[in-house]
PDB file of N, CA and C in Angstrom:
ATOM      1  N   UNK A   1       9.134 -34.048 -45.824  1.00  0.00           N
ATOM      2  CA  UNK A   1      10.426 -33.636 -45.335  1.00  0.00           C
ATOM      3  C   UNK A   1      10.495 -32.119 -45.159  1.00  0.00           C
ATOM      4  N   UNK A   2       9.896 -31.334 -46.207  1.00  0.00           N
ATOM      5  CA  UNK A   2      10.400 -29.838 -46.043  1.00  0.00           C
ATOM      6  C   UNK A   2       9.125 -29.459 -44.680  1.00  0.00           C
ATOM      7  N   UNK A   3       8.168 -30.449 -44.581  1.00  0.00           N
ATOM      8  CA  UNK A   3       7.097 -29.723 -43.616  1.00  0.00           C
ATOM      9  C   UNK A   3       7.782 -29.822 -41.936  1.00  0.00           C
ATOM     10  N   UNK A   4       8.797 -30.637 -42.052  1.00  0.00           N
ATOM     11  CA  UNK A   4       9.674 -30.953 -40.924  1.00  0.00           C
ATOM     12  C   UNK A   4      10.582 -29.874 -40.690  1.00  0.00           C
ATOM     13  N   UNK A   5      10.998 -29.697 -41.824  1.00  0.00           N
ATOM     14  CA  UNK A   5      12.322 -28.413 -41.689  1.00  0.00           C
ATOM     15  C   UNK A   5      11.589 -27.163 -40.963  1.00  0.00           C
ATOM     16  N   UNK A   6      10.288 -27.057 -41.691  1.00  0.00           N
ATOM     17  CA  UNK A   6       9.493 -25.164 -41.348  1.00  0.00           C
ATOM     18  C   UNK A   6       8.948 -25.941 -39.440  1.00  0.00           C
ATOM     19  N   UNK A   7       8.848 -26.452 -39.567  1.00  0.00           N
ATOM     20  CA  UNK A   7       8.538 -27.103 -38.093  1.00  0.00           C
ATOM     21  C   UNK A   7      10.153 -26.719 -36.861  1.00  0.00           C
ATOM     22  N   UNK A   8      10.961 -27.276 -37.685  1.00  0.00           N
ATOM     23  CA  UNK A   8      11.690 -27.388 -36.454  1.00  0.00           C
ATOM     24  C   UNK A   8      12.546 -26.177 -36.665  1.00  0.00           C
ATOM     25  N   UNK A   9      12.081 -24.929 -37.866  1.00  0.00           N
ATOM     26  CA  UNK A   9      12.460 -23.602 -37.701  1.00  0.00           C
ATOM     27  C   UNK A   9      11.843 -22.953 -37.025  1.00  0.00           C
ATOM     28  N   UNK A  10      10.405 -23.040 -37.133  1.00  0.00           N
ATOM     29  CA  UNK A  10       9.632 -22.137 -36.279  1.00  0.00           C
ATOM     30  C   UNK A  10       9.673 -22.912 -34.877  1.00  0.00           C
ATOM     31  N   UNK A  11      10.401 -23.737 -34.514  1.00  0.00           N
ATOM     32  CA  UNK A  11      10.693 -24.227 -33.105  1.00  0.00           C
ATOM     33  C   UNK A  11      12.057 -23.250 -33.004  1.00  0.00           C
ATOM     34  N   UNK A  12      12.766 -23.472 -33.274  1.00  0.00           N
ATOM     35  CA  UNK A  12      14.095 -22.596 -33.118  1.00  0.00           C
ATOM     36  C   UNK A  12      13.915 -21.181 -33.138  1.00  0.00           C
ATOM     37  N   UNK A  13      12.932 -20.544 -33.977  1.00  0.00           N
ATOM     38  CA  UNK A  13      12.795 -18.990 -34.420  1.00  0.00           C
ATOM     39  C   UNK A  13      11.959 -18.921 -32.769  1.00  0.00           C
ATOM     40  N   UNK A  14      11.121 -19.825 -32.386  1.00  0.00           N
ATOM     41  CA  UNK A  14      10.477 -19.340 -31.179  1.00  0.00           C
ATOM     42  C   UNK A  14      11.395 -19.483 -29.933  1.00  0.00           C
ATOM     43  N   UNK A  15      12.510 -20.404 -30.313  1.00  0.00           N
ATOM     44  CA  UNK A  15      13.093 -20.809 -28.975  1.00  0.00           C
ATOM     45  C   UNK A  15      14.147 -19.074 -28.784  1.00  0.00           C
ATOM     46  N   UNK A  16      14.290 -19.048 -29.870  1.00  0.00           N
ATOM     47  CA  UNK A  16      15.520 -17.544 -29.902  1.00  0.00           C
ATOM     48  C   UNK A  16      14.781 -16.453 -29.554  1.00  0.00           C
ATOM     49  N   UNK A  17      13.696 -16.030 -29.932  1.00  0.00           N
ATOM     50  CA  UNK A  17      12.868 -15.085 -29.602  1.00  0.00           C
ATOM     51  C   UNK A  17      12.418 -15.060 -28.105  1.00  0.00           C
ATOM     52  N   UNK A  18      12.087 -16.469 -27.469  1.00  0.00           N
ATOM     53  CA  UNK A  18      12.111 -16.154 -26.359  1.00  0.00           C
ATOM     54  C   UNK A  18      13.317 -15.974 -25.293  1.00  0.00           C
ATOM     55  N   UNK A  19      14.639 -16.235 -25.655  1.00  0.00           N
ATOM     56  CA  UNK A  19      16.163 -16.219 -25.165  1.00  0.00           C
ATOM     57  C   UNK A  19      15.796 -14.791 -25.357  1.00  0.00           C
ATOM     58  N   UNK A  20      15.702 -14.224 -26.265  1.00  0.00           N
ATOM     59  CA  UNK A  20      15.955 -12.909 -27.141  1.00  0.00           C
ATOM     60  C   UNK A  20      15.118 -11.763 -25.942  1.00  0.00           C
ATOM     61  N   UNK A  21      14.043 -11.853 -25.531  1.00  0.00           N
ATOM     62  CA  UNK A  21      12.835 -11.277 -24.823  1.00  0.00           C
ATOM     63  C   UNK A  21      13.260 -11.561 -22.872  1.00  0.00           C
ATOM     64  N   UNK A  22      13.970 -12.357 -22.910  1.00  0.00           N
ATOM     65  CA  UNK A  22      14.401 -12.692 -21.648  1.00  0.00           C
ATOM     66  C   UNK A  22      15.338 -12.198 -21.276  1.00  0.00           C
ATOM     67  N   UNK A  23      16.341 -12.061 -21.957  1.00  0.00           N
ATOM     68  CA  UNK A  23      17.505 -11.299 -22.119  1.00  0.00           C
ATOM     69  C   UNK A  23      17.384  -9.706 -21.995  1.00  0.00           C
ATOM     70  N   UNK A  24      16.257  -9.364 -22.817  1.00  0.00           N
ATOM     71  CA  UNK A  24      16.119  -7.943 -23.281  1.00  0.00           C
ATOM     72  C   UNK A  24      15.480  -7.393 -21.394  1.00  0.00           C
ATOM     73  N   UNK A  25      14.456  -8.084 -20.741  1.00  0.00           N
ATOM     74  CA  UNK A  25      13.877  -7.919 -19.553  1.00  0.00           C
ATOM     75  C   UNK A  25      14.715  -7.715 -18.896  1.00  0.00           C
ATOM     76  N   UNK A  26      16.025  -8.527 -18.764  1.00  0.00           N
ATOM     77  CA  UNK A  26      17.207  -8.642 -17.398  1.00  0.00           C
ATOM     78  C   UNK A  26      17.563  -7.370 -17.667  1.00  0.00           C
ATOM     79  N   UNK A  27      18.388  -7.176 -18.796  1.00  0.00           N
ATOM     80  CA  UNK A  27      18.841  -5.894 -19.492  1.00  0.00           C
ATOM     81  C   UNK A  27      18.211  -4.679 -18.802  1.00  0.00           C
ATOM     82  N   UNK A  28      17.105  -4.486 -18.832  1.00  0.00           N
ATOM     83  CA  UNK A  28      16.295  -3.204 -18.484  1.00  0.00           C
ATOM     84  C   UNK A  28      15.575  -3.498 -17.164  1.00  0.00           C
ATOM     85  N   UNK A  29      15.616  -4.726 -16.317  1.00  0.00           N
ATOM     86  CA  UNK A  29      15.411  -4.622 -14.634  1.00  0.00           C
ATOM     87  C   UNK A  29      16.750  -4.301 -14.013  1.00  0.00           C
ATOM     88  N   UNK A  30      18.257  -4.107 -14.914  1.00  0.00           N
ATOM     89  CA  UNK A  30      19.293  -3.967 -14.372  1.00  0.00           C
ATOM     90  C   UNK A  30      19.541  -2.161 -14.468  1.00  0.00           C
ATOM     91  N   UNK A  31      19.051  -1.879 -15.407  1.00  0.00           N
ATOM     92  CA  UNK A  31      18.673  -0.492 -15.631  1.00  0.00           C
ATOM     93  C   UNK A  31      17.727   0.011 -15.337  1.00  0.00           C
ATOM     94  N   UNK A  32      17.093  -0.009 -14.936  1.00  0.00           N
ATOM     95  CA  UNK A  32      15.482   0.270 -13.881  1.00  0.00           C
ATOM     96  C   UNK A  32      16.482   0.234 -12.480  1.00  0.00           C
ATOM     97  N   UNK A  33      16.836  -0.817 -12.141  1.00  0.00           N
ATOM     98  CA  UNK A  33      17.300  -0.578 -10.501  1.00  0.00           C
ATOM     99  C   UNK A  33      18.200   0.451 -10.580  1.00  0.00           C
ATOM    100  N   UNK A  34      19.427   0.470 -11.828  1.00  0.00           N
ATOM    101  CA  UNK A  34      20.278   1.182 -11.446  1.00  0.00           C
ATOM    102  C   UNK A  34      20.026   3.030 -11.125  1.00  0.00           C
ATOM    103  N   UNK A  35      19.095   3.162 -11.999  1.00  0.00           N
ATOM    104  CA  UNK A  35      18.374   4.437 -12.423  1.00  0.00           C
ATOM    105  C   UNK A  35      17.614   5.149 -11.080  1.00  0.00           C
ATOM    106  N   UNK A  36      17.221   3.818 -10.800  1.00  0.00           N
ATOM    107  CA  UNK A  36      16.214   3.729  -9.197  1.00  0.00           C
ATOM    108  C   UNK A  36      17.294   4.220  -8.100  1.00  0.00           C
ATOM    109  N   UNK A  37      18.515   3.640  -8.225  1.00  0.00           N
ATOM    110  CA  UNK A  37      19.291   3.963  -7.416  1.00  0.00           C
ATOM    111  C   UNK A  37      19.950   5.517  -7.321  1.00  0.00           C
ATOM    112  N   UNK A  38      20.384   5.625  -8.464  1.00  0.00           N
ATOM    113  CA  UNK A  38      20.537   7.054  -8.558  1.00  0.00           C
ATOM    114  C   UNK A  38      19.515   7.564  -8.202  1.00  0.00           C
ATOM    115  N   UNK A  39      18.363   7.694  -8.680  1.00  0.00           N
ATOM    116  CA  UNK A  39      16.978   8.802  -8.139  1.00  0.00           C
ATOM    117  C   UNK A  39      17.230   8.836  -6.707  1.00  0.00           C
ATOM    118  N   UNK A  40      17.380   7.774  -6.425  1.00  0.00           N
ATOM    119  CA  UNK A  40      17.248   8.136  -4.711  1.00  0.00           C
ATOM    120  C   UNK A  40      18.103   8.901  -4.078  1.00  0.00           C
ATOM    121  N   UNK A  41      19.459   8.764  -4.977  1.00  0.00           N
ATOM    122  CA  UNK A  41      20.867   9.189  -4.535  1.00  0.00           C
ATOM    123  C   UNK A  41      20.679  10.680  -4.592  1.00  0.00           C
ATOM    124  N   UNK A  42      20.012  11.065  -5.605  1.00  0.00           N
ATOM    125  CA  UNK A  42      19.866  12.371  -5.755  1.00  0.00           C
ATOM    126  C   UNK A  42      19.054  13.373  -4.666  1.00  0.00           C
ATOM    127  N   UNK A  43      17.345  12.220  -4.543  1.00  0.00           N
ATOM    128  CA  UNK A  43      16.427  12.767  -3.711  1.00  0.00           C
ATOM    129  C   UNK A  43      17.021  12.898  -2.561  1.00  0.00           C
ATOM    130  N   UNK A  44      17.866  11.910  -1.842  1.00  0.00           N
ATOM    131  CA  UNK A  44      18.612  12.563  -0.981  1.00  0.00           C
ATOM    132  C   UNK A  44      19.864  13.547  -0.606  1.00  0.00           C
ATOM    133  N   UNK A  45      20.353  13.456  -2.034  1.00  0.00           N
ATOM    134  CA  UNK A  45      21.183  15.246  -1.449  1.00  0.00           C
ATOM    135  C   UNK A  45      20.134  16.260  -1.740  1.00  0.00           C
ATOM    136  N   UNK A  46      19.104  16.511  -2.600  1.00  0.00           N
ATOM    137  CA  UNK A  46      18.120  17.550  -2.691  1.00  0.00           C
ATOM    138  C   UNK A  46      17.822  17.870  -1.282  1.00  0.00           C
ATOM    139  N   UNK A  47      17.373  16.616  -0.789  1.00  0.00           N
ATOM    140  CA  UNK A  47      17.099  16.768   1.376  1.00  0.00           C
ATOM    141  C   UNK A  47      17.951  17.600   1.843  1.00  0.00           C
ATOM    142  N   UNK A  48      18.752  16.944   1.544  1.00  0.00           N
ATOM    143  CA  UNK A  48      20.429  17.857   2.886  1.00  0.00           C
ATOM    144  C   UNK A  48      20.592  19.054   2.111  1.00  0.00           C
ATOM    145  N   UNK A  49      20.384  19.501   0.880  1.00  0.00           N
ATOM    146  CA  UNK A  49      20.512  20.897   0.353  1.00  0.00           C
ATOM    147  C   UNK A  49      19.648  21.626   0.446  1.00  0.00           C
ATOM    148  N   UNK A  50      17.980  21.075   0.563  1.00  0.00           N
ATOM    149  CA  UNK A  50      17.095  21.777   1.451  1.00  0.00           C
ATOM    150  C   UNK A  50      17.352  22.362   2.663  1.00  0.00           C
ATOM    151  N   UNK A  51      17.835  21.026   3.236  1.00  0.00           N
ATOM    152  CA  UNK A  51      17.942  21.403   4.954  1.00  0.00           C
ATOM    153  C   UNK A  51      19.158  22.803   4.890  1.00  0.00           C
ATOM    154  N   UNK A  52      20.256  22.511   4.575  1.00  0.00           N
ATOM    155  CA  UNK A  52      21.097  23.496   4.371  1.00  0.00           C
ATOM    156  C   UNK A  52      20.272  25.222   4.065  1.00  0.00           C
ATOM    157  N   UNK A  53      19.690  25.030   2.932  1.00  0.00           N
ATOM    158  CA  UNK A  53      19.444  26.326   2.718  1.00  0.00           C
ATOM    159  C   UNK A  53      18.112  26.403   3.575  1.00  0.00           C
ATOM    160  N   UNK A  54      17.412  25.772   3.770  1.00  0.00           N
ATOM    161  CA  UNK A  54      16.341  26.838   5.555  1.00  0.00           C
ATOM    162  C   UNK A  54      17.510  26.613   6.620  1.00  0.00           C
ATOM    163  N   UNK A  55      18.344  26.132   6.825  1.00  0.00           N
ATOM    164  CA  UNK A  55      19.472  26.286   7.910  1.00  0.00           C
ATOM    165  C   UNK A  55      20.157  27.927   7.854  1.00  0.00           C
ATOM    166  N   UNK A  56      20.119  28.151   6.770  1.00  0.00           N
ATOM    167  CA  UNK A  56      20.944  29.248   6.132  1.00  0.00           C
ATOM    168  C   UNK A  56      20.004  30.655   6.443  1.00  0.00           C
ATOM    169  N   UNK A  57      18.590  30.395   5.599  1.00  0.00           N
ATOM    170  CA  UNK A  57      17.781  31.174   5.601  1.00  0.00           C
ATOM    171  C   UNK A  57      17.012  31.631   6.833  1.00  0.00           C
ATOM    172  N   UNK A  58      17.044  30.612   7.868  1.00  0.00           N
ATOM    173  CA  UNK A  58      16.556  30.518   9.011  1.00  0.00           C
ATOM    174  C   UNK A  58      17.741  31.501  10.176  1.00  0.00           C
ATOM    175  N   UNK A  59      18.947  31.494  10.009  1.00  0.00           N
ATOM    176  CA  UNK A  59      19.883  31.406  10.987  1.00  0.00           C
ATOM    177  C   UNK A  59      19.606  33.150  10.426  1.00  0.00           C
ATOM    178  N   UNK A  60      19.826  33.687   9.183  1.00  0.00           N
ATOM    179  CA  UNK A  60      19.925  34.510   8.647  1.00  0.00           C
ATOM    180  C   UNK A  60      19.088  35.609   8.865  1.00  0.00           C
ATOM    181  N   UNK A  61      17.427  34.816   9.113  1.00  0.00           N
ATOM    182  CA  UNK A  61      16.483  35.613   9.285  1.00  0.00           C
ATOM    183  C   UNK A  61      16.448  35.818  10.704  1.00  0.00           C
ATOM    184  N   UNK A  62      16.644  35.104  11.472  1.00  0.00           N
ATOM    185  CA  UNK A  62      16.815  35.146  13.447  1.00  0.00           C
ATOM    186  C   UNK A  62      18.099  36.652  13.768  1.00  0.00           C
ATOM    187  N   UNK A  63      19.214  36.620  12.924  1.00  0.00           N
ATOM    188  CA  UNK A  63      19.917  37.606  12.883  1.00  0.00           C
ATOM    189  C   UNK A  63      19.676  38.650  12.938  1.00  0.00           C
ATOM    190  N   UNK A  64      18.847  38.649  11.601  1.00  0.00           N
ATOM    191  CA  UNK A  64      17.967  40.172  10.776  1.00  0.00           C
ATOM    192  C   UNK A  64      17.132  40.961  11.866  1.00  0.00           C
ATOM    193  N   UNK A  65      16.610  39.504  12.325  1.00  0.00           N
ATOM    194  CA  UNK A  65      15.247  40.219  13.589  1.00  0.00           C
ATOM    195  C   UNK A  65      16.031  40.707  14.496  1.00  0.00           C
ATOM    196  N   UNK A  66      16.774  39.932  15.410  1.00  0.00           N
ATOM    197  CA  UNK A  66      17.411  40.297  16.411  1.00  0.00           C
ATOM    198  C   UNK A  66      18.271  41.723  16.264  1.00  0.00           C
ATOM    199  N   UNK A  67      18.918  42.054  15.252  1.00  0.00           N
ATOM    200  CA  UNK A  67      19.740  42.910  15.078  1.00  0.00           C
ATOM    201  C   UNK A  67      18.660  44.211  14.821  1.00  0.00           C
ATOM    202  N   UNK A  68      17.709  43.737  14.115  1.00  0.00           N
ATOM    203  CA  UNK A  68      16.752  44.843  14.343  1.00  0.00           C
ATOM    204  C   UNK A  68      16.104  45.451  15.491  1.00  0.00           C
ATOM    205  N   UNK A  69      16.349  44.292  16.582  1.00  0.00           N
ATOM    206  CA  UNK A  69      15.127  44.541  17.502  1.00  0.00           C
ATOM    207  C   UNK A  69      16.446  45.009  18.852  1.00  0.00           C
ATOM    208  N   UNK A  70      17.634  45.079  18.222  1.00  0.00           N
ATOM    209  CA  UNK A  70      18.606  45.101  19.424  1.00  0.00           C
ATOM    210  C   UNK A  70      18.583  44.337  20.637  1.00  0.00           C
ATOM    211  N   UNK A  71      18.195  43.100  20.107  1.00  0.00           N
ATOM    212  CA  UNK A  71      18.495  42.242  20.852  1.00  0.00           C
ATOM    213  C   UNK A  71      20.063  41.635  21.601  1.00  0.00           C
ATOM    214  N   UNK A  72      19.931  41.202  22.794  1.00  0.00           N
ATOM    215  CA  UNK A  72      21.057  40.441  22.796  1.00  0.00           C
ATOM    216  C   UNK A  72      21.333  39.142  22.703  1.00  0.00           C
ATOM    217  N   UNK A  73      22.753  38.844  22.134  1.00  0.00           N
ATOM    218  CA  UNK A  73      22.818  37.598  21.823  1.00  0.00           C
ATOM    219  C   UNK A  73      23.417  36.771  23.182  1.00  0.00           C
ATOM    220  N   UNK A  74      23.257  35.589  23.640  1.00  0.00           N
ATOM    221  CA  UNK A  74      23.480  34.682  24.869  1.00  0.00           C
ATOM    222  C   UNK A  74      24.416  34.324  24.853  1.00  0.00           C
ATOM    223  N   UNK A  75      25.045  34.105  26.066  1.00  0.00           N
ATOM    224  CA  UNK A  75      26.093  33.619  26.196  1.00  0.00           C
ATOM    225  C   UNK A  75      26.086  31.737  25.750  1.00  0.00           C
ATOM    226  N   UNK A  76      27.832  31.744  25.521  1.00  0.00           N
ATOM    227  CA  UNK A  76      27.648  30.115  25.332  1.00  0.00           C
ATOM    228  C   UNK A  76      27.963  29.370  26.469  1.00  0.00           C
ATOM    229  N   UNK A  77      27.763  29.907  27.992  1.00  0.00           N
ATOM    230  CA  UNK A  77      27.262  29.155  28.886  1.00  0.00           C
ATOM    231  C   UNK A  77      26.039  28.908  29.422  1.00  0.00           C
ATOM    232  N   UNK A  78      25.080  29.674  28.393  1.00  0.00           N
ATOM    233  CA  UNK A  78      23.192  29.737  28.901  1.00  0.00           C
ATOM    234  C   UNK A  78      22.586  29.307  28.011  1.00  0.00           C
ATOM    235  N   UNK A  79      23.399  28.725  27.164  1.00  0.00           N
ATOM    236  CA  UNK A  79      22.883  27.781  26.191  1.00  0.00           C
ATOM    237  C   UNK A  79      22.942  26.644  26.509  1.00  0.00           C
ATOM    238  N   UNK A  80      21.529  26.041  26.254  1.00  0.00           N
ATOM    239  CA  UNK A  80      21.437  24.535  26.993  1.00  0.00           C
ATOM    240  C   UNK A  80      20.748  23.491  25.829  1.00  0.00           C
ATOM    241  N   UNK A  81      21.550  22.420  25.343  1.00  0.00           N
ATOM    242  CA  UNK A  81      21.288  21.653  24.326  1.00  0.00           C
ATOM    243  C   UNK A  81      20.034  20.030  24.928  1.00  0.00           C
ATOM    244  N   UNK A  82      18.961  19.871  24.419  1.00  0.00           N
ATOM    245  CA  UNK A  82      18.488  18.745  24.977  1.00  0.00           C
ATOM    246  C   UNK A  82      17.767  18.358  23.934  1.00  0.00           C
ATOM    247  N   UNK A  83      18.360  16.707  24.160  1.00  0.00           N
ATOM    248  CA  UNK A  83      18.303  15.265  23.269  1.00  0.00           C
ATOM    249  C   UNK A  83      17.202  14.703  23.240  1.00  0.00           C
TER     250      UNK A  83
END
């Protein structure tokens, strides 16, 4: 009788342990994606705050030259935009 009891504990102790381990996986693939999601969220404003600052640094340095070199600046009818 008692060899029945340790039997159908270590059936139960294994059945919980594996609930227990299955549970714990969902838990942390729900936190893995979410984490995943943010990273990306981030890597992409880092992009657009890149782009921004060579937008900045770029516009800034074309100025510098030009103003050095007494250049003139164009009109905004000889400016021609193409797609």
């Amino acid at each position: 009788m008692q060899k029945n009891n340790k039997c159908k504990l270590f059936i139960l102790l294994s059945i919980f342990i594996y609930v227990w381990q299955q549970n714990i996986g969902i838990r942390l693939a729900y936190k893995i994606s979410y984490l995943n999601n943010i990273y990306e969220q981030i890597l992409a404003e880092n992009d657009i705050l890149k782009l921004k600052i060579n937008t900045i640094l770029s516009i800034d340095t074309i100025y510098q030259i030009a103003k050095e070199r007494n250049f003139a600046f164009p009109n905004k009818n000889s400016i021609f935009y193409i797609n």
